[in-house]
N, C-alpha and C. Protein backbone atom coordinates (compact mmCIF):
# COMPACT_ATOMS: atom_id res chain seq x y z
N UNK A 1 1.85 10.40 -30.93
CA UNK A 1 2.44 10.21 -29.62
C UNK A 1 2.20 11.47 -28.79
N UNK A 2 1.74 10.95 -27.76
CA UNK A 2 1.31 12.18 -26.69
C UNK A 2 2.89 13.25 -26.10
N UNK A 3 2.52 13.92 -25.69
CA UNK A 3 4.09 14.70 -24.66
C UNK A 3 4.44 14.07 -23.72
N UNK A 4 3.27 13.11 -23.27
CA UNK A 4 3.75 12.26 -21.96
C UNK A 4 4.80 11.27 -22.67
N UNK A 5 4.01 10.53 -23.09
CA UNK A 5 5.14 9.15 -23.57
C UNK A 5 6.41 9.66 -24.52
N UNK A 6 6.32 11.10 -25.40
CA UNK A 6 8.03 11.69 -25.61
C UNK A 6 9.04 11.66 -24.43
N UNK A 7 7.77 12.51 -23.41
CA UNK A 7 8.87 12.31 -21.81
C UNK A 7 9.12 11.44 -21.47
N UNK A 8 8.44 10.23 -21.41
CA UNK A 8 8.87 9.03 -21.09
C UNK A 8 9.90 8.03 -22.04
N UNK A 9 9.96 8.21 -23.39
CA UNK A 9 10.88 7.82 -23.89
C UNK A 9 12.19 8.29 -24.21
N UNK A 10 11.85 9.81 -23.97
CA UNK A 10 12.99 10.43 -23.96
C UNK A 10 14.18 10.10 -22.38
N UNK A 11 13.60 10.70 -21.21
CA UNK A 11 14.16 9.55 -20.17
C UNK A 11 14.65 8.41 -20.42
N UNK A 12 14.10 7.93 -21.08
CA UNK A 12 14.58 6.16 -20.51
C UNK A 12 15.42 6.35 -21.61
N UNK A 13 15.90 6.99 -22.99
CA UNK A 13 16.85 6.99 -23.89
C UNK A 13 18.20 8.06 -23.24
N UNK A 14 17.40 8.67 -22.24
CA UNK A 14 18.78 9.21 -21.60
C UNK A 14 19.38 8.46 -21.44
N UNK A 15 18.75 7.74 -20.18
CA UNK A 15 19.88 6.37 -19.21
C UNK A 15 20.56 5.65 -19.90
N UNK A 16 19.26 5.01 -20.93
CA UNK A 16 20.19 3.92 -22.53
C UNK A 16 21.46 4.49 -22.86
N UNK A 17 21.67 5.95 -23.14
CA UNK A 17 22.71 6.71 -23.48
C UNK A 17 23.95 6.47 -22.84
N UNK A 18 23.68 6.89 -21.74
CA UNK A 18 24.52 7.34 -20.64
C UNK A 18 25.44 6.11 -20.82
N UNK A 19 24.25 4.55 -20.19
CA UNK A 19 25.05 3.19 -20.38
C UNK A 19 25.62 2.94 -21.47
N UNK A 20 25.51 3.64 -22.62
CA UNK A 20 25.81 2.46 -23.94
C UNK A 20 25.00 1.71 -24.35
N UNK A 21 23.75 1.52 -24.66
CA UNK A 21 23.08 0.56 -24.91
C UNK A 21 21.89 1.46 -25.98
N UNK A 22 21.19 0.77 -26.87
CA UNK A 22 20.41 0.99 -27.83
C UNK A 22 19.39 0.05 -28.28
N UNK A 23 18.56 0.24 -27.15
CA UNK A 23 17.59 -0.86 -27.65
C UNK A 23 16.22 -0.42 -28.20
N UNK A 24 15.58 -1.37 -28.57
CA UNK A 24 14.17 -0.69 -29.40
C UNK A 24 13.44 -0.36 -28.04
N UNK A 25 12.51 0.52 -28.46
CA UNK A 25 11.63 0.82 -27.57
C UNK A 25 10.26 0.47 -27.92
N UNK A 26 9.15 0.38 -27.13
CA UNK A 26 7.96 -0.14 -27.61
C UNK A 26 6.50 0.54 -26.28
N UNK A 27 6.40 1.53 -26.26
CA UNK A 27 5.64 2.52 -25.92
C UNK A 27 3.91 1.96 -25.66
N UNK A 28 2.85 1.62 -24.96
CA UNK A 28 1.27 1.28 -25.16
C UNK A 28 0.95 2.16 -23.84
N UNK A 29 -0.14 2.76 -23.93
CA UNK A 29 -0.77 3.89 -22.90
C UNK A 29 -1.94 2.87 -22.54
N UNK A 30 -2.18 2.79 -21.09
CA UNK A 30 -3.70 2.06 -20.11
C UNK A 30 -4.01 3.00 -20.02
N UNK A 31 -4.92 2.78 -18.92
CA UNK A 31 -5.91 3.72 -18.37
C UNK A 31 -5.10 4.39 -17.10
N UNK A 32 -5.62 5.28 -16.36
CA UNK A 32 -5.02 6.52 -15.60
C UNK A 32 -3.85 6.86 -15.11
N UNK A 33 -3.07 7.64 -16.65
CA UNK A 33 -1.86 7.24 -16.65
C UNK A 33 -0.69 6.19 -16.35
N UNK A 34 -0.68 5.08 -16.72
CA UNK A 34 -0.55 4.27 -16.83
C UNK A 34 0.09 3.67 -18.19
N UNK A 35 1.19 3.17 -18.34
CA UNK A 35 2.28 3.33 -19.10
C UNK A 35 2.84 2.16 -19.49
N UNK A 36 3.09 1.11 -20.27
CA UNK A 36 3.62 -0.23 -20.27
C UNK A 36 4.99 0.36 -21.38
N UNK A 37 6.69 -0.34 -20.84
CA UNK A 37 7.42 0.13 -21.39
C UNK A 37 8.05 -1.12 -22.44
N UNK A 38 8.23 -1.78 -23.60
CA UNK A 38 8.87 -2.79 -23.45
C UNK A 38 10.15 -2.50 -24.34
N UNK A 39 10.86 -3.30 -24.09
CA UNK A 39 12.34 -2.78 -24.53
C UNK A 39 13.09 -4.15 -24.73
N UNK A 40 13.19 -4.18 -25.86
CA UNK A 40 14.29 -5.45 -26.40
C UNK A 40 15.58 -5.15 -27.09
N UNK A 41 16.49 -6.41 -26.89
CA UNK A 41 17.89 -5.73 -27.59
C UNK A 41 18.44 -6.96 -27.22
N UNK A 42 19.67 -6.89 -27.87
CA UNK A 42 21.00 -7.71 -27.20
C UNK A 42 21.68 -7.35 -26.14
N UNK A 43 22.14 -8.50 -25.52
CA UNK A 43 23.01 -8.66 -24.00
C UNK A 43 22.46 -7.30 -23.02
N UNK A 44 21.39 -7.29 -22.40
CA UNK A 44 20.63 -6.51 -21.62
C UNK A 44 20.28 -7.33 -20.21
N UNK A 45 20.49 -8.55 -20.28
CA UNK A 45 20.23 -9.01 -19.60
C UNK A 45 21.10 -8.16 -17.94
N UNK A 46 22.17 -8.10 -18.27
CA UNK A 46 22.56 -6.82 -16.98
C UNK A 46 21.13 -5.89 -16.36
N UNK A 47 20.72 -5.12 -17.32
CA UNK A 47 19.47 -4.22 -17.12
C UNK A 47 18.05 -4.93 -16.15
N UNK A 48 18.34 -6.44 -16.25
CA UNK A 48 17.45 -6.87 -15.49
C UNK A 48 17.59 -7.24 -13.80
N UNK A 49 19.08 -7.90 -13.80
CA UNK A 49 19.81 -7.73 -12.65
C UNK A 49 19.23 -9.32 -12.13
N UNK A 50 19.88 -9.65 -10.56
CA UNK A 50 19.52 -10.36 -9.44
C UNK A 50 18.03 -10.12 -9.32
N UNK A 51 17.08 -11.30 -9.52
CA UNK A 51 15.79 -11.07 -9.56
C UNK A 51 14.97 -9.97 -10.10
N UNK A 52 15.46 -9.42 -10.89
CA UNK A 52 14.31 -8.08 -11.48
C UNK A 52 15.18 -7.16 -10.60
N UNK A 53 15.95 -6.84 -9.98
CA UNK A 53 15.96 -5.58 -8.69
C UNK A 53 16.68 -4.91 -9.88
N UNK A 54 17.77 -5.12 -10.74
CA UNK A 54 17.90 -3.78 -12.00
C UNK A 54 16.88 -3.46 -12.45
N UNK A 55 16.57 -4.01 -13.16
CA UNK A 55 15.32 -3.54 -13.52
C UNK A 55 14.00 -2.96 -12.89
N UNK A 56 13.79 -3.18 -11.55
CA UNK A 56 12.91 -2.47 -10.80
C UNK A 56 13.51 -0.80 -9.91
N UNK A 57 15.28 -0.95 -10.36
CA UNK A 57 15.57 0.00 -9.69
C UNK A 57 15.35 1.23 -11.21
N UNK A 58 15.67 0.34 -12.23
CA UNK A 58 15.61 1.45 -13.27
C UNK A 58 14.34 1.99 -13.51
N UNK A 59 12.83 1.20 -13.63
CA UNK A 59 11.82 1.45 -13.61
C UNK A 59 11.12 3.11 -12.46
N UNK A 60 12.01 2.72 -11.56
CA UNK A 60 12.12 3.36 -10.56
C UNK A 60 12.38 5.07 -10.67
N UNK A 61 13.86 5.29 -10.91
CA UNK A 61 14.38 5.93 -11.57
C UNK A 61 13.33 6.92 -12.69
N UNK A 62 13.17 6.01 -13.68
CA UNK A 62 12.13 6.65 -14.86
C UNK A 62 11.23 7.42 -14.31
N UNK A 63 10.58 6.55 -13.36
CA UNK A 63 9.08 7.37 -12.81
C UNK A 63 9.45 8.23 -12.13
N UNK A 64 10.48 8.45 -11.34
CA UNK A 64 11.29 9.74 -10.33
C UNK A 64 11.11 10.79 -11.56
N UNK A 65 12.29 10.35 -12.60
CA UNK A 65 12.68 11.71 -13.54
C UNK A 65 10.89 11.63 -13.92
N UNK A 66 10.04 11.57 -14.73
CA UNK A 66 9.29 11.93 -15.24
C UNK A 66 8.49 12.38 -14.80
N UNK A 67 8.35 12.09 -13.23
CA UNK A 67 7.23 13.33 -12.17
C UNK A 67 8.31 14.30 -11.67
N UNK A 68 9.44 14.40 -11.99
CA UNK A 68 10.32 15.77 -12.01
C UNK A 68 9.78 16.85 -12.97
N UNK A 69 9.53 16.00 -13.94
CA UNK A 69 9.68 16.60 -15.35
C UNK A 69 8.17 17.13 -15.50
N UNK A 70 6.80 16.52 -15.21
CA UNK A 70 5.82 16.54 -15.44
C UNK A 70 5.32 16.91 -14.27
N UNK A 71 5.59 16.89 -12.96
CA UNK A 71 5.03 17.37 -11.74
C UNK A 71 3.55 16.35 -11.37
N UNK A 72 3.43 15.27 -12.16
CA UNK A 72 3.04 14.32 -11.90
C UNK A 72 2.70 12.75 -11.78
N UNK A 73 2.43 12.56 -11.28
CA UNK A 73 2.70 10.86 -10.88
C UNK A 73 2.11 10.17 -11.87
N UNK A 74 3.00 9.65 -13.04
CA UNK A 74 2.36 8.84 -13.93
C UNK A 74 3.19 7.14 -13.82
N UNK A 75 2.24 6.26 -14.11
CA UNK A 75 2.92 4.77 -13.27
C UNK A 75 3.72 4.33 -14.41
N UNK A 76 4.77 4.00 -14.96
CA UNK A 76 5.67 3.28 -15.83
C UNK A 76 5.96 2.10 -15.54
N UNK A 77 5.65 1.12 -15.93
CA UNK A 77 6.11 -0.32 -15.99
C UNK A 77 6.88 -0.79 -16.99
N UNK A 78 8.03 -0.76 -16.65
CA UNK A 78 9.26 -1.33 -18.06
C UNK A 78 9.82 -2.90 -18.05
N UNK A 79 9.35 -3.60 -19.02
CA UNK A 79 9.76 -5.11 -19.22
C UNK A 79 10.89 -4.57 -20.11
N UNK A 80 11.93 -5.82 -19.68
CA UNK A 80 13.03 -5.78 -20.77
C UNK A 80 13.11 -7.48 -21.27
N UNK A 81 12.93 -7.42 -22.22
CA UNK A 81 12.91 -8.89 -23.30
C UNK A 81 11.65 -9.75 -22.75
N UNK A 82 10.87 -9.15 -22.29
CA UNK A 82 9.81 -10.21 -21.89
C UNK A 82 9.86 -10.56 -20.47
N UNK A 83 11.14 -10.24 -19.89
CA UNK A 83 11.18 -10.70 -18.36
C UNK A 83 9.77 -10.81 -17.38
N UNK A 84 9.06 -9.96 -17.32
CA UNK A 84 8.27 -9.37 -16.12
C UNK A 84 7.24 -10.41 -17.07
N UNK A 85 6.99 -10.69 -18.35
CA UNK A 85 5.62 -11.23 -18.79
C UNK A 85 5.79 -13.12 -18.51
N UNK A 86 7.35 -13.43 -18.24
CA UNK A 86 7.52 -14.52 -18.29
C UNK A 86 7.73 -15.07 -16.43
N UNK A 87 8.01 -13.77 -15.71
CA UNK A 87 7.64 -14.23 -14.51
C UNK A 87 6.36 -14.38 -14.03
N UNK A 88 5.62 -13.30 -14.83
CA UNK A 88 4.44 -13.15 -14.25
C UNK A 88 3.59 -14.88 -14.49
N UNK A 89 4.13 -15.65 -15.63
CA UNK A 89 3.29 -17.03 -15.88
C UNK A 89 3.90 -17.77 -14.67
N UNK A 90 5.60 -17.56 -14.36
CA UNK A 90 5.46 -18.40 -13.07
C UNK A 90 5.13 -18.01 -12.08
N UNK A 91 4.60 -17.13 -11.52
CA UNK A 91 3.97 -16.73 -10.49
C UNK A 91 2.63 -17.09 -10.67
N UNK A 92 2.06 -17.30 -12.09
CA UNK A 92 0.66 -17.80 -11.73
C UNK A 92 0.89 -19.26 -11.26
N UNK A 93 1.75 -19.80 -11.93
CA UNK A 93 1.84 -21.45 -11.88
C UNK A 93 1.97 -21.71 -10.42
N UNK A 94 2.83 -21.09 -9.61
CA UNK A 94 3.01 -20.94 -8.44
C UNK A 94 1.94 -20.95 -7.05
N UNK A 95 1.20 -19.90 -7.88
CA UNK A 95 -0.39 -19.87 -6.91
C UNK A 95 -1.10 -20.30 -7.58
N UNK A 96 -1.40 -21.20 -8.61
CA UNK A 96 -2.40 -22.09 -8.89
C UNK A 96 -2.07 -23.11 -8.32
N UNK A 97 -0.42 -23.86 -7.89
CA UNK A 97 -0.27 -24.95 -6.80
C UNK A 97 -0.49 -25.08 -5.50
N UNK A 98 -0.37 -23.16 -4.86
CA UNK A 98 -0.46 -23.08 -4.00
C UNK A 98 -2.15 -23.06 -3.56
N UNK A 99 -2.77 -22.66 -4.71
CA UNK A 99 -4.24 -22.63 -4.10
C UNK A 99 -4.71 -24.32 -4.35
N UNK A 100 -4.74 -25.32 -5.01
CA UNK A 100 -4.60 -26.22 -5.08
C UNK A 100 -3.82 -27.10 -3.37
N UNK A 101 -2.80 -26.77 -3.16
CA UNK A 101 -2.55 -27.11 -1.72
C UNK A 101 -3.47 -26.65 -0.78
N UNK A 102 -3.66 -25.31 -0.47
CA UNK A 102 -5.06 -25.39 0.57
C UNK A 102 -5.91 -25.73 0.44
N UNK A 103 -6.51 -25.81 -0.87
CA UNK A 103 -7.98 -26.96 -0.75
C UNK A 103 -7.76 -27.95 0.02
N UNK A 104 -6.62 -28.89 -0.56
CA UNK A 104 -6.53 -30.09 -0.08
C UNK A 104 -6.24 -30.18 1.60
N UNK A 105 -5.24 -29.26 1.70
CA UNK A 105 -5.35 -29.07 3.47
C UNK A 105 -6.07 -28.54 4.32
N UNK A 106 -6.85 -27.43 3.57
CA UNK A 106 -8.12 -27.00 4.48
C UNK A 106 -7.38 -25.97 5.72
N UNK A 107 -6.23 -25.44 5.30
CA UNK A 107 -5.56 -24.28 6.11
C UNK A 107 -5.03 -23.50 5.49
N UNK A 108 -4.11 -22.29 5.77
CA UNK A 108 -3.59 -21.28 5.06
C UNK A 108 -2.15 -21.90 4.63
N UNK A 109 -1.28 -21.23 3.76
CA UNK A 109 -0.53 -21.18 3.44
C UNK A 109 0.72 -20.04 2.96
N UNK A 110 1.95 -19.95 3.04
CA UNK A 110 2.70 -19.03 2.93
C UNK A 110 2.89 -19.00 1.72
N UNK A 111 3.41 -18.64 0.48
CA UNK A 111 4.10 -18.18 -0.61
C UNK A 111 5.55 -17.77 -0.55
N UNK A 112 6.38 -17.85 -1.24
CA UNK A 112 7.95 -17.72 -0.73
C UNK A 112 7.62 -15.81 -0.73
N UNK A 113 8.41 -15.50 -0.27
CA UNK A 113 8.87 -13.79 -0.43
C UNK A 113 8.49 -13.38 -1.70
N UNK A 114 7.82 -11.80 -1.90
CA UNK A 114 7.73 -11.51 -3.37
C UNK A 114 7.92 -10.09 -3.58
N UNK A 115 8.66 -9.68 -4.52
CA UNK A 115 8.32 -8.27 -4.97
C UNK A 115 6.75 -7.70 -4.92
N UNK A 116 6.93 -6.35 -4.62
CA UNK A 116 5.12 -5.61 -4.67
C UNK A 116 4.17 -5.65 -5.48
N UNK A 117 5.11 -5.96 -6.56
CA UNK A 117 3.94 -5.90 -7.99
C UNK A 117 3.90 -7.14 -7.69
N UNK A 118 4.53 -8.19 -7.94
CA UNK A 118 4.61 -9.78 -7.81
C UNK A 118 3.47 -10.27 -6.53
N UNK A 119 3.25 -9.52 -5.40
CA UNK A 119 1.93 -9.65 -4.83
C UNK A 119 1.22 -9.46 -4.70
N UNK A 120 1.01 -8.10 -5.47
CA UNK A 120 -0.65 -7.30 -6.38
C UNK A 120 -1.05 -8.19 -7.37
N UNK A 121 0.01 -9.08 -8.18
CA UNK A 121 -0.38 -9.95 -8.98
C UNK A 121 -1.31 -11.14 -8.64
N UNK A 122 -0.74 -11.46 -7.81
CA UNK A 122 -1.30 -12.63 -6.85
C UNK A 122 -2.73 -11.94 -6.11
N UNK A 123 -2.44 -11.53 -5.68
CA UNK A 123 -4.01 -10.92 -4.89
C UNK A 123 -5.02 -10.75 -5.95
N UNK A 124 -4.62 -10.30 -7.27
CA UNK A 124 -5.37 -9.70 -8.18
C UNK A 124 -5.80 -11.49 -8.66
N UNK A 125 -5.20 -11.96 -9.04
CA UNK A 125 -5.58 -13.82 -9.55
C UNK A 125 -6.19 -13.92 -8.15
N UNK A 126 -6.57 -14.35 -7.51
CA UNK A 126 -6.94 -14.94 -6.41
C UNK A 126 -8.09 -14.34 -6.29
N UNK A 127 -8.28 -12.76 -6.36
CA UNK A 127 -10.02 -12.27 -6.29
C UNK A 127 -10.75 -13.59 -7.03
N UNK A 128 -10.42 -13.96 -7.72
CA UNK A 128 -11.20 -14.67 -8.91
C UNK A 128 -11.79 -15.84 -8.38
N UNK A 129 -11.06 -16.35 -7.48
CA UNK A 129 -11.65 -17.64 -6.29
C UNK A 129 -12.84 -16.91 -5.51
N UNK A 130 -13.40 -18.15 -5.75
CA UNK A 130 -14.95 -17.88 -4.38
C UNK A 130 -14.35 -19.18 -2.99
N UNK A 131 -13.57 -19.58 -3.27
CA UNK A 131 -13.66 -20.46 -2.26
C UNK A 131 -11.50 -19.94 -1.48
N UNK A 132 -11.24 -18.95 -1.85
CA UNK A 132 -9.60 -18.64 -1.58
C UNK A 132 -9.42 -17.15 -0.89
N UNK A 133 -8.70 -17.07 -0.22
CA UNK A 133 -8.36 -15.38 -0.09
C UNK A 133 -7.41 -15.50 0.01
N UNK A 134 -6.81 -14.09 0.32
CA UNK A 134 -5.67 -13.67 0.30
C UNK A 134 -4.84 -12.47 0.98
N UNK A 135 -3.91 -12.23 1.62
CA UNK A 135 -3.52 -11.36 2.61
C UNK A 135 -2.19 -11.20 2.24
N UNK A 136 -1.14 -9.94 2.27
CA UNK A 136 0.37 -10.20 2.77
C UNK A 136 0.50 -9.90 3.97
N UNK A 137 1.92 -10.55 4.28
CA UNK A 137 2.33 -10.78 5.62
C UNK A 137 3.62 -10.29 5.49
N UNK A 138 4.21 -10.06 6.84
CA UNK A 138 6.28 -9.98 6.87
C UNK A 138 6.29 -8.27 6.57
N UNK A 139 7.52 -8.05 6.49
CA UNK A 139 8.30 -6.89 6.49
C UNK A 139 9.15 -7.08 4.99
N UNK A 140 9.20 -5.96 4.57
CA UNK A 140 10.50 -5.82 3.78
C UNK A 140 10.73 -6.95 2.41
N UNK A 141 11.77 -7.54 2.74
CA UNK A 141 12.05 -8.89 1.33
C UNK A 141 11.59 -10.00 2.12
N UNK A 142 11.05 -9.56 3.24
CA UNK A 142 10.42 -10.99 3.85
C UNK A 142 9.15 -11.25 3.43
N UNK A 143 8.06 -9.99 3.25
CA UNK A 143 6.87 -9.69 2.98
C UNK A 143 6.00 -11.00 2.04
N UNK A 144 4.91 -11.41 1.83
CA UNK A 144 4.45 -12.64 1.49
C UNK A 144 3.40 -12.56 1.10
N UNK A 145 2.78 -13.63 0.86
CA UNK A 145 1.42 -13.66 0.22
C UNK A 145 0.68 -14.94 0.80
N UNK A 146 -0.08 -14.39 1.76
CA UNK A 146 -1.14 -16.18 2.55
C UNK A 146 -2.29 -15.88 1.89
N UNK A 147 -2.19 -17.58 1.26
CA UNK A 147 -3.47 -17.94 1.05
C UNK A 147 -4.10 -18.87 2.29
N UNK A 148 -5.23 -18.08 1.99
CA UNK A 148 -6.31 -19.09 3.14
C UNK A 148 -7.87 -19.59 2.40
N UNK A 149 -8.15 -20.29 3.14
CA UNK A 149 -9.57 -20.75 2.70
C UNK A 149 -10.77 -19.83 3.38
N UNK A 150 -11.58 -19.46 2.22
CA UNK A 150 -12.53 -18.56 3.16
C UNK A 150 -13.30 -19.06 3.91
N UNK A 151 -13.31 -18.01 4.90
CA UNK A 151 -14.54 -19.01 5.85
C UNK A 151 -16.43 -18.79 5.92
């Protein structure tokens, strides 16, 4: 185990601390710095919150302390019980209906509101179309994802 990912597990076993909670940890290093966290346990579901926002605030948090700690920006992505891997299938299911609807209508379309990663996701599936694109739109928790047909 590198010094990075001690720092990084050591952090996130702070917070665990602090709350009371003891869950396994499960550590995999990507490419440029780049960090996947996963973390399972009992009754955590708190840790995930109203749509992911616990959990995106704690994710949050981590990456603050650990470019405190390291003086640089390394990306942490923390799933807790699978959450983020089991939205991420409905978000495909989602824009595979939605790209499926603009064929058939031959115009653009909105996507409901999405978290940032949740529309990097989408943009990132959608490169994969030759016949689809893709744009966000809105402000804030309004912010979106149009698909259109290329022209």
């Amino acid at each position: 185990m590198t010094n990075k990912e001690d720092i990084i597990k050591n952090k996130i076993n702070e917070i665990f601390n602090y709350i009371g909670v003891s869950p396994e940890l499960s550590l995999k290093q990507g490419d440029n710095n780049f960090y996947m966290v996963d973390v399972t346990g009992n009754d955590l579901n708190f840790l995930i919150g109203y749509r992911g926002e616990s959990l995106d605030a704690l994710q949050n948090l981590v990456n603050q302390m650990v470019f405190k700690q390291l003086n640089e920006w390394v990306q942490i992505v923390i799933d807790i019980n699978g959450y983020k891997n089991q939205k991420q299938g409905k978000i495909e299911e989602i824009a595979r209906r939605f790209i499926d609807k603009v064929r058939f209508l031959g115009h653009e379309v909105d996507l409901p509101p999405m978290e940032a990663y949740e529309r990097r996701y989408v943009h990132m599936l959608l490169s994969q179309y030759d016949d689809v694109e893709s744009e966000s739109r809105g402000e804030g928790r309004n912010r979106r994802v149009v698909i259109k047909p290329k022209k």
